[in-house]
Protein backbone atom coordinates (compact mmCIF):
# COMPACT_ATOMS: atom_id res chain seq x y z
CA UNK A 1 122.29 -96.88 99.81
CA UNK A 2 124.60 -99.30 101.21
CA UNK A 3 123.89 -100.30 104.53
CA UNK A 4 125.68 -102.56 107.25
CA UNK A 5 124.57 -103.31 111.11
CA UNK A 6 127.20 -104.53 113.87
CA UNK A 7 124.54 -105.76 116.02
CA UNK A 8 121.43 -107.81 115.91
CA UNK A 9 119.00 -105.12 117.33
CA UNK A 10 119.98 -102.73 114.80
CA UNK A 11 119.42 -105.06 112.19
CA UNK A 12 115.92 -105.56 113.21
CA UNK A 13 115.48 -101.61 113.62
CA UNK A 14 116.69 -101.83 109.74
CA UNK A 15 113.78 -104.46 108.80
CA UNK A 16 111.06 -102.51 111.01
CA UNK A 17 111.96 -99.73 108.60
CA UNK A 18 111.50 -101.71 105.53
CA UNK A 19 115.23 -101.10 104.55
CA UNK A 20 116.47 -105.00 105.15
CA UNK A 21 117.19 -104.84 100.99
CA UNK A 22 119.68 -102.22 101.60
CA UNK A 23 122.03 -104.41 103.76
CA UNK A 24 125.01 -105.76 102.40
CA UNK A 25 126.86 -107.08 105.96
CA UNK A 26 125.68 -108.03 109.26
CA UNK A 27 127.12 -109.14 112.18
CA UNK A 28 127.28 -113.12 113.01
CA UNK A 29 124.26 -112.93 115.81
CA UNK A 30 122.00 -111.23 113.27
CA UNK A 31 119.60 -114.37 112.82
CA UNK A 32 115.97 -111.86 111.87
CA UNK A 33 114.42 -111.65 109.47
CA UNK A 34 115.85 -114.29 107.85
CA UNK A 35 116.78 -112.55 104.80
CA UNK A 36 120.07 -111.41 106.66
CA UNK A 37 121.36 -114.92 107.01
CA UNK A 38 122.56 -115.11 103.26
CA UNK A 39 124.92 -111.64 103.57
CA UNK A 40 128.46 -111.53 104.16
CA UNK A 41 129.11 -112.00 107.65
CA UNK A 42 131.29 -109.83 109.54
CA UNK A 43 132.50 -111.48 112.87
CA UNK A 44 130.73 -111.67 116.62
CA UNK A 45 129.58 -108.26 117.40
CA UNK A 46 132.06 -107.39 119.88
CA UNK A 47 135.24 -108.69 117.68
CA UNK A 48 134.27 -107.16 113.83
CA UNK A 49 136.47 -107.89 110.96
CA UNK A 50 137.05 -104.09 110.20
CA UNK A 51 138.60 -105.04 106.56
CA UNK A 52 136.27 -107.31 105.26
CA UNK A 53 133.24 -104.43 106.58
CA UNK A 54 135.31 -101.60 104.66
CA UNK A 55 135.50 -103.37 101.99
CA UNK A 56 131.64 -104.14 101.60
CA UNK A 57 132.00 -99.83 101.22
CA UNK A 58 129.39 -98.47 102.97
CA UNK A 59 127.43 -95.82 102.92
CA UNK A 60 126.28 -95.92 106.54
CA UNK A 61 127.17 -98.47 109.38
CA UNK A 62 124.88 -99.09 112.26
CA UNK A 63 127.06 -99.26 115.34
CA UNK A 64 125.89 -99.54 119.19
CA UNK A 65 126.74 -99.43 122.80
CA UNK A 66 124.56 -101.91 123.98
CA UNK A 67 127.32 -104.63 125.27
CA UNK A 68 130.08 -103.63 127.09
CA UNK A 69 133.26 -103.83 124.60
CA UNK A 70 131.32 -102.43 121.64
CA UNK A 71 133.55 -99.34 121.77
CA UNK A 72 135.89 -101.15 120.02
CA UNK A 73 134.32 -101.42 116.99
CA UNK A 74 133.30 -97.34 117.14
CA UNK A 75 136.88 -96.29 118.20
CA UNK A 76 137.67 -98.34 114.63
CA UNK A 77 135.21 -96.72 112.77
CA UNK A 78 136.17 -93.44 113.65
CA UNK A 79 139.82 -94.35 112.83
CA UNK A 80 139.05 -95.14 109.46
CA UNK A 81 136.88 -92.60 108.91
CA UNK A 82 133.58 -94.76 108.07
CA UNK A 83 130.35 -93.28 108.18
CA UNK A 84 128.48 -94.60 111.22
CA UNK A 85 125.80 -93.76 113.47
CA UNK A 86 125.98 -94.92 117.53
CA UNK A 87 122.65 -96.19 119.05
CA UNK A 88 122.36 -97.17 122.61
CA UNK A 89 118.84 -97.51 123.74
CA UNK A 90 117.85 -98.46 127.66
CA UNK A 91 114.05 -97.81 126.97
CA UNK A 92 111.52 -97.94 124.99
CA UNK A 93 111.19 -94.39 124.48
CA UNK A 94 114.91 -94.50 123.36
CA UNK A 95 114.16 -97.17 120.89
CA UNK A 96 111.34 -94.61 119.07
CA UNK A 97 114.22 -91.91 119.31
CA UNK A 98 117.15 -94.65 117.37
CA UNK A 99 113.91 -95.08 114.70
CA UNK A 100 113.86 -91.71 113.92
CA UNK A 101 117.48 -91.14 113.91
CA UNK A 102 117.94 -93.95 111.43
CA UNK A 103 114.97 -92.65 109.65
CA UNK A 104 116.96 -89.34 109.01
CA UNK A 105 119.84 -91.22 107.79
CA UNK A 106 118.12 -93.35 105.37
CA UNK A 107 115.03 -90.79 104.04
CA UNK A 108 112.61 -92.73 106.06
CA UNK A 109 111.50 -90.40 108.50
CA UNK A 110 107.52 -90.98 106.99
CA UNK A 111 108.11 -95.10 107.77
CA UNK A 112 109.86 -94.59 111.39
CA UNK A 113 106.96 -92.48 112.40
CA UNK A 114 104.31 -94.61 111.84
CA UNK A 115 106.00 -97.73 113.52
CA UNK A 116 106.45 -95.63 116.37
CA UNK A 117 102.75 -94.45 115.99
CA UNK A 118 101.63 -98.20 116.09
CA UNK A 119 104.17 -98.81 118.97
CA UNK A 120 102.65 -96.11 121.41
CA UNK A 121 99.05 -97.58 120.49
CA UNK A 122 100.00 -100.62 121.93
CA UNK A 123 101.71 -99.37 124.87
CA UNK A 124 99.07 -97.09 125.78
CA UNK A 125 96.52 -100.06 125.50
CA UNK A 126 98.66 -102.25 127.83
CA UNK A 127 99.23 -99.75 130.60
CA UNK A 128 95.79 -99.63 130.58
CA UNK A 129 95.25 -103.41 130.56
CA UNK A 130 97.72 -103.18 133.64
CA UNK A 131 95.67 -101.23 135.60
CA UNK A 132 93.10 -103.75 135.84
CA UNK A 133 95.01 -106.34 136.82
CA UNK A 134 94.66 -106.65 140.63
CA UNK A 135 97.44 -109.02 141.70
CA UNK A 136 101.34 -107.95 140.53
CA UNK A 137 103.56 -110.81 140.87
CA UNK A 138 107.05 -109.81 141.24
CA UNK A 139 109.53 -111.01 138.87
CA UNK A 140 113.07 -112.05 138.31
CA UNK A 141 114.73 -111.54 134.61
CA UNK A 142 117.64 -113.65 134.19
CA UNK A 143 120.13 -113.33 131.21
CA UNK A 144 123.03 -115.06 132.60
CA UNK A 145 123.36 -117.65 134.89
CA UNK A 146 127.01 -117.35 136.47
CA UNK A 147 127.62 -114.91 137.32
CA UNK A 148 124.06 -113.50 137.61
CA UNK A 149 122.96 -110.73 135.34
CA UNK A 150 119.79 -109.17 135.61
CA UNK A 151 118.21 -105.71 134.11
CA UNK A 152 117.98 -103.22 137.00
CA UNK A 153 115.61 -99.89 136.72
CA UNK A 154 117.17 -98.83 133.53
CA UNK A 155 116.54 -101.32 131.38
CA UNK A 156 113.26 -101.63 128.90
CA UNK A 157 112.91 -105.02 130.73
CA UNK A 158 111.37 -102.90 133.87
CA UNK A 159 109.36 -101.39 131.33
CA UNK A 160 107.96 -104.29 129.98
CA UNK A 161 107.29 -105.90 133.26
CA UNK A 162 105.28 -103.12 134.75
CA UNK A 163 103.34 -103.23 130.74
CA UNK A 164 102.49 -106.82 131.67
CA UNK A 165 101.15 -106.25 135.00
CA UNK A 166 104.32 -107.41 136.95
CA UNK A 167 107.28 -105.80 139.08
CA UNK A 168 111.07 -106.12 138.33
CA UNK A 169 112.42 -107.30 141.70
CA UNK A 170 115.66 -105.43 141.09
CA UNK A 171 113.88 -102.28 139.71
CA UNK A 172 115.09 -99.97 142.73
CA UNK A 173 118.69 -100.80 141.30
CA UNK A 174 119.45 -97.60 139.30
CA UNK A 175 121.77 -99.76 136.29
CA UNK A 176 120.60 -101.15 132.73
CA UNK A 177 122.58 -104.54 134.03
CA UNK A 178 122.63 -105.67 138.13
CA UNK A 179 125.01 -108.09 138.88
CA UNK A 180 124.06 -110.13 141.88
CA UNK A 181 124.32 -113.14 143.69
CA UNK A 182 121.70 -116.22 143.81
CA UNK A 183 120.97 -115.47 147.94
CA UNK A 184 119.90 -112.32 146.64
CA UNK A 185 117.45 -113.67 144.69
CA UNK A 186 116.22 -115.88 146.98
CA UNK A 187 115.80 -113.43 149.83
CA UNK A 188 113.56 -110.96 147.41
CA UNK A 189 111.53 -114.35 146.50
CA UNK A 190 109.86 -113.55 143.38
CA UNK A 191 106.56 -115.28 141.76
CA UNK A 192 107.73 -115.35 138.76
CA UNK A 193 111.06 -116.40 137.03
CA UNK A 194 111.78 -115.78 133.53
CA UNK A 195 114.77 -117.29 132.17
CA UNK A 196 116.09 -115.31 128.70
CA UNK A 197 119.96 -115.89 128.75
CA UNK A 198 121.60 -113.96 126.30
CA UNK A 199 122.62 -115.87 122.89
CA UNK A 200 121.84 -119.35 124.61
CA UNK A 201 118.48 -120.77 122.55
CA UNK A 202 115.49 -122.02 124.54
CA UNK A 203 116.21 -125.84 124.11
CA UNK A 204 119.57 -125.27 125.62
CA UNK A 205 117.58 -123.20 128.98
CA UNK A 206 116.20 -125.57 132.04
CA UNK A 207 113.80 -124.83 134.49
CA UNK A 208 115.94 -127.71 136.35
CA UNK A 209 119.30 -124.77 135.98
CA UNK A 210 117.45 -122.90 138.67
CA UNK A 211 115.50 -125.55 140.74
CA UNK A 212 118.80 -127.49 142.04
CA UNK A 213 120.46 -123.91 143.24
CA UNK A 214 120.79 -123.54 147.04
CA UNK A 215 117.42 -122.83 148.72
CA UNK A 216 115.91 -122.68 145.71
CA UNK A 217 112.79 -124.78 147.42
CA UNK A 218 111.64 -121.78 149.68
CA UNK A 219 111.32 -119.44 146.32
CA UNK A 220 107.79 -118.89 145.64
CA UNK A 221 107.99 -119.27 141.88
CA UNK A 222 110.16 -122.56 141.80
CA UNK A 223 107.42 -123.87 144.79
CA UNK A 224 104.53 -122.88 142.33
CA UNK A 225 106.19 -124.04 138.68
CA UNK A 226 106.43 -120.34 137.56
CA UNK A 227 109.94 -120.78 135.98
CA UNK A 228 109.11 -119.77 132.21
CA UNK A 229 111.81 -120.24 129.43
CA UNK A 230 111.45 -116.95 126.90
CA UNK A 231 112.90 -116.33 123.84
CA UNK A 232 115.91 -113.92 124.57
CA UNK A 233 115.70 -112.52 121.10
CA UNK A 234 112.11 -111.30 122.09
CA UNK A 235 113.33 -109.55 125.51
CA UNK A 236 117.04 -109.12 125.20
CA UNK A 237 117.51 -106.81 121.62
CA UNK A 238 116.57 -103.30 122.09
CA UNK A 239 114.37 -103.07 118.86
CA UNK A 240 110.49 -102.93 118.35
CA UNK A 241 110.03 -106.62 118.69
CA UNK A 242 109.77 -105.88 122.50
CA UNK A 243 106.72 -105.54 121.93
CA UNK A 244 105.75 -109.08 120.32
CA UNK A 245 107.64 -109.99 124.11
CA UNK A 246 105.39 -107.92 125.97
CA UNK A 247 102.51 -109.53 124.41
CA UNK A 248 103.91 -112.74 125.04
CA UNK A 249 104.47 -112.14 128.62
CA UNK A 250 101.29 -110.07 129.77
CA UNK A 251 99.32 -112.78 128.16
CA UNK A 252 101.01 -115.58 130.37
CA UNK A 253 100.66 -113.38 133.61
CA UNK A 254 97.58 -112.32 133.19
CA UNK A 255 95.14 -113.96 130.24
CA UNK A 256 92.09 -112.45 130.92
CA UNK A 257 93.36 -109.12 131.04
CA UNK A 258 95.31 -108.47 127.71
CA UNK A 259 95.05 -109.72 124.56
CA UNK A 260 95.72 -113.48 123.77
CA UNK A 261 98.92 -113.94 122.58
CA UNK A 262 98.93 -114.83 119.01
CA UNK A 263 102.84 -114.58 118.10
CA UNK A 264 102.24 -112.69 114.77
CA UNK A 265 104.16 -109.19 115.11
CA UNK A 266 101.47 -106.27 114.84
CA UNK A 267 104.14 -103.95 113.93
CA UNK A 268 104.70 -106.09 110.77
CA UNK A 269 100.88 -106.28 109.61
């Protein structure tokens, strides 16, 4: 089976599924696992070279709605009559559901279900680790600095937080993606600030970004040094290494109630 993927999170669905060998094309942000880097690439995710992907003759492209202008690239597919599925995942729950629908595609139902059998296992252990934690510091997500993008209530990144003992300050706003303004921030004063903008890597992300903004002094987590630089690719892509992020995170919250962090993806094991 010949498979392509448009989009970095569906590549990594792909490689969760043990089916990275059946990719011939990828889009340019697919960097994991690092198998992908050596296939054809096909263009930025929102702007795919449809003629180079048709001719790669799939059996099955992996599209998605995640970013806004992806539609293109579906409204293309359709016109050209290439077999494609759409994924679009806010949750985690959704990303078990894409699992299974790829799983169907590709004969590996039996794989899908027992990565999202090891998923849940993990999940239920750190909702229960999150009940014991007795202080929740609120916390501001940040995936782009101007103008300011942050995950609202439906986003997996509310998820996660509440996982790792923590609160989404902008989980009452009912969007995947909040637009909002720096006073905005500053007025809801989190304890936390995790910086994850989207495609930018860590070494290119300073605590100093945020410090220097306007009133940025009177914001608990700047006054207390809890401005953390994540990887985006471990909180931003809507694929089972979420959970290597929520280890991550609920181990630098709260380190004697979870797990210590060890950066080696149980999923994978």
């Amino acid at each position: 089976m010949r498979l392509i993927s448009i989009c970095p999170s569906n590549t990594e669905l792909l490689h969760y599924l043990g089916l990275t060998s059946k990719l011939v094309g990828v889009d340019d942000f697919s960097d994991w696992p690092k198998e992908v880097t050596d296939l054809p690439k096909l263009g930025p995710d929102l702007n795919i070279n449809m003629e180079k992907l048709e001719a790669l003759e799939p059996d099955l492209v992996l599209a998605s709605l995640s970013v806004p202008g992806m539609e293109r690239n579906i409204q293309e597919l359709k016109k050209r009559s290439i077999p494609h599925v759409v994924l679009n995942p806010q949750s985690l729950e959704d990303i078990t559901q894409d699992l299974l629908k790829i799983g169907e595609h590709t004969n590996s139902i039996s794989k899908a279900n027992e990565v999202i059998s090891a998923m849940s296992g993990i999940i239920h252990t750190y909702r229960q680790c999150a009940t014991t934690c007795k202080n929740k510091p609120s916390l501001y997500w940040e995936w782009w600095p101007k103008p300011i993008f942050t995950p609202g209530k439906v986003n997996w990144l509310t998820e996660i937080s509440d996982l790792a003992g923590a609160e989404n300050i902008f989980s009452s706003k009912k969007v995947a993606s909040y637009q909002t303004e720096w006073a905005e921030v500053v007025e809801k004063n989190p304890d936390v600030i995790c910086m994850i903008w989207v495609g930018v890597k860590e070494s290119k992300m300073n605590p100093k970004h945020v410090m220097k903004r306007e009133n940025a002094e009177s914001v608990l987590a700047v006054r207390n040094s809890q401005i953390h630089v994540l990887e985006e690719r471990l909180y931003c892509r809507p694929s089972p290494r979420l959970i290597l992020g929520l280890q991550k995170l609920a181990s630098i919250l709260h380190p004697s109630n979870y797990p210590a962090y060890t950066g080696e993806d149980p999923l994978l094991k």
